[in-house]
Every structure is written in structure tokens, then in C-alpha cells.
C-alpha atoms as a PDB file:
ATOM      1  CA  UNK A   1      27.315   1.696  -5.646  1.00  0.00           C
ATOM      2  CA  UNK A   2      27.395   0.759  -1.930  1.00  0.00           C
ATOM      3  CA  UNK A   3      23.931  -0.455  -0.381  1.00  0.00           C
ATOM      4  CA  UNK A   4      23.102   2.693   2.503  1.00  0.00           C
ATOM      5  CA  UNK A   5      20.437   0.227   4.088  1.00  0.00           C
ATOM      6  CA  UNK A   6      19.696  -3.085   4.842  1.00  0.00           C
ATOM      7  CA  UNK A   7      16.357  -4.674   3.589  1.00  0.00           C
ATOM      8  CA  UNK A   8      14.314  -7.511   5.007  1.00  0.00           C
ATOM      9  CA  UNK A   9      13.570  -9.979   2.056  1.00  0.00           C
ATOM     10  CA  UNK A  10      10.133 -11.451   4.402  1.00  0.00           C
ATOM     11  CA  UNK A  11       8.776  -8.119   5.063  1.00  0.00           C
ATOM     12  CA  UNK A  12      10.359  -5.371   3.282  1.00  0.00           C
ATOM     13  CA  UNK A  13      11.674  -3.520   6.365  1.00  0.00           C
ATOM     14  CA  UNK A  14      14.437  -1.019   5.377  1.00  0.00           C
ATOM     15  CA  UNK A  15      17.082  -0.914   7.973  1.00  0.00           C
ATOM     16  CA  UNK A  16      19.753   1.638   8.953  1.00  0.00           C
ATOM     17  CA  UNK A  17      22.699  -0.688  10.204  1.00  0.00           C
ATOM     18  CA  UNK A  18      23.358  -4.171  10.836  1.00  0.00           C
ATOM     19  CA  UNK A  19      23.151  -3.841  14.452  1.00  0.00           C
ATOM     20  CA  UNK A  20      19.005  -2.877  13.918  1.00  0.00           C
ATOM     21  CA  UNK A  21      18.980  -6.095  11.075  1.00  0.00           C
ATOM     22  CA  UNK A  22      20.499  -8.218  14.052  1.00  0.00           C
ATOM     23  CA  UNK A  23      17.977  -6.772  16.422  1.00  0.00           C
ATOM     24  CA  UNK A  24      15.130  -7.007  13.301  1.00  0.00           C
ATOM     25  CA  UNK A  25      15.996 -10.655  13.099  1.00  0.00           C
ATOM     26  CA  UNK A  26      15.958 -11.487  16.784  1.00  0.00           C
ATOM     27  CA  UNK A  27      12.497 -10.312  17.271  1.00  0.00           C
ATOM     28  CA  UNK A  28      10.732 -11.576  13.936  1.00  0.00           C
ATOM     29  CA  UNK A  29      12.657 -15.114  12.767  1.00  0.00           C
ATOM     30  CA  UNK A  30      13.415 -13.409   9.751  1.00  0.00           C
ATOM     31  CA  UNK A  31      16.823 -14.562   8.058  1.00  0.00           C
ATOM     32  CA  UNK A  32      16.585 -12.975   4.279  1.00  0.00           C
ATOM     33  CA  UNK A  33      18.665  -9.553   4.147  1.00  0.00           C
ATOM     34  CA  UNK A  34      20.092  -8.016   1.872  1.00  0.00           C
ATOM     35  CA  UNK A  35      22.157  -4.224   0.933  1.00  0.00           C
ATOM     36  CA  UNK A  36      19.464  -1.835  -0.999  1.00  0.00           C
ATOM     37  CA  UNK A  37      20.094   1.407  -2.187  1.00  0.00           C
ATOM     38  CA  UNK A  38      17.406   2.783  -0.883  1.00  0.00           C
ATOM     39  CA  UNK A  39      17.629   5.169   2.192  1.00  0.00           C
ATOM     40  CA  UNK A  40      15.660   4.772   5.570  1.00  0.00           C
ATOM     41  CA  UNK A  41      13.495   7.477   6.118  1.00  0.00           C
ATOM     42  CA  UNK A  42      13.701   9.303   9.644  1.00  0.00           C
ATOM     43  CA  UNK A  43      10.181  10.951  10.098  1.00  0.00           C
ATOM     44  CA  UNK A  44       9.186  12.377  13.434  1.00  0.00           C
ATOM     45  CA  UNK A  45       5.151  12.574  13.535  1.00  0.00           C
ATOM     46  CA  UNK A  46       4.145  16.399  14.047  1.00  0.00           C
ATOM     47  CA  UNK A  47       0.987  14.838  16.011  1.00  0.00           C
ATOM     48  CA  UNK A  48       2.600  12.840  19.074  1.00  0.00           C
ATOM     49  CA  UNK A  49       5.923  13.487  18.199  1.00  0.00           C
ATOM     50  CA  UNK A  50       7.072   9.330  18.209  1.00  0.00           C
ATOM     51  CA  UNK A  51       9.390   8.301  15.203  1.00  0.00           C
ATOM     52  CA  UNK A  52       8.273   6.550  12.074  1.00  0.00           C
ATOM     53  CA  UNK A  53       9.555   5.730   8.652  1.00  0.00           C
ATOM     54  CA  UNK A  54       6.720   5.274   6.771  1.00  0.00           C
ATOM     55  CA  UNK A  55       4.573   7.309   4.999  1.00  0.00           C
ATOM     56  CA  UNK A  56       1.697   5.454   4.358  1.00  0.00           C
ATOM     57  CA  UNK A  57      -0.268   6.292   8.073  1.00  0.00           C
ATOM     58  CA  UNK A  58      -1.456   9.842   8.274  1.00  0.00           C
ATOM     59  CA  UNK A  59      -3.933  11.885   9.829  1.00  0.00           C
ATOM     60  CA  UNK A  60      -3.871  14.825   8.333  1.00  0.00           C
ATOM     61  CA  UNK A  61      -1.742  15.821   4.641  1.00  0.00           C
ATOM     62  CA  UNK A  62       1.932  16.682   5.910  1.00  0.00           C
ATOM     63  CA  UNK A  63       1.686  15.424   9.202  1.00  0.00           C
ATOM     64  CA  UNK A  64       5.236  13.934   9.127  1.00  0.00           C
ATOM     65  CA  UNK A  65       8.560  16.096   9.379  1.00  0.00           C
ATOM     66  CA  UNK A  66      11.982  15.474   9.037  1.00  0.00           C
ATOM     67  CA  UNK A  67      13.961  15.870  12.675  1.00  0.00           C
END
């Protein structure tokens, strides 16, 4: 099975396309990638309505949505 993200061996980061892991790279040093099969969540915070693909910050239960 095909990887559908990119992950950042130093910190975990799941990335969408090698064009973000080139841009990932650039701004952190990091140089460990590698396919997962994981996919890279696409959450749009109900609250202030910025972008986010993690879970793991929330407010209030269900605050996140799908766009």
C-alpha cells in the first residue's frame, strides 16, 4: 500500500505532499521523512475558524469540524 502522507521522523508532523515536507524542512532543519499510511487530518476550528490538524487542543468537546 502507497504511503498518502509524509511523516517527520524529529517531530512526528504528518504532511500532505512533498512540496509542504520541503517547506517543513526549510523552516525546522529537519531531514528524517518518511511515506506513512496515515492520513492528514483537515480540521477547521468552529471557534475562530483557522485550520488545524490536531486534535489534542480544544476548548470545548467537538469544537473541530471537517471543511
Amino acid at each position: 500500500m502507497a504511503g498518502v502522507s509524509l511523516q517527520c521522523g524529529d517531530c512526528s508532523a504528518l504532511l500532505k505532499s512533498v512540496e509542504e515536507t520541503q517547506e517543513h524542512a526549510e523552516l525546522t532543519s529537519h531531514t528524517n521523512f518518511s511515506e506513512s499510511t496515515e492520513p492528514v487530518l483537515n480540521l477547521v476550528c468552529t471557534t475562530c475558524s483557522k485550520p488545524c490538524r490536531s486534535k489534542t487542543v480544544s476548548p470545548t468537546p467537538n469544537s473541530y469540524s471537517k471543511p
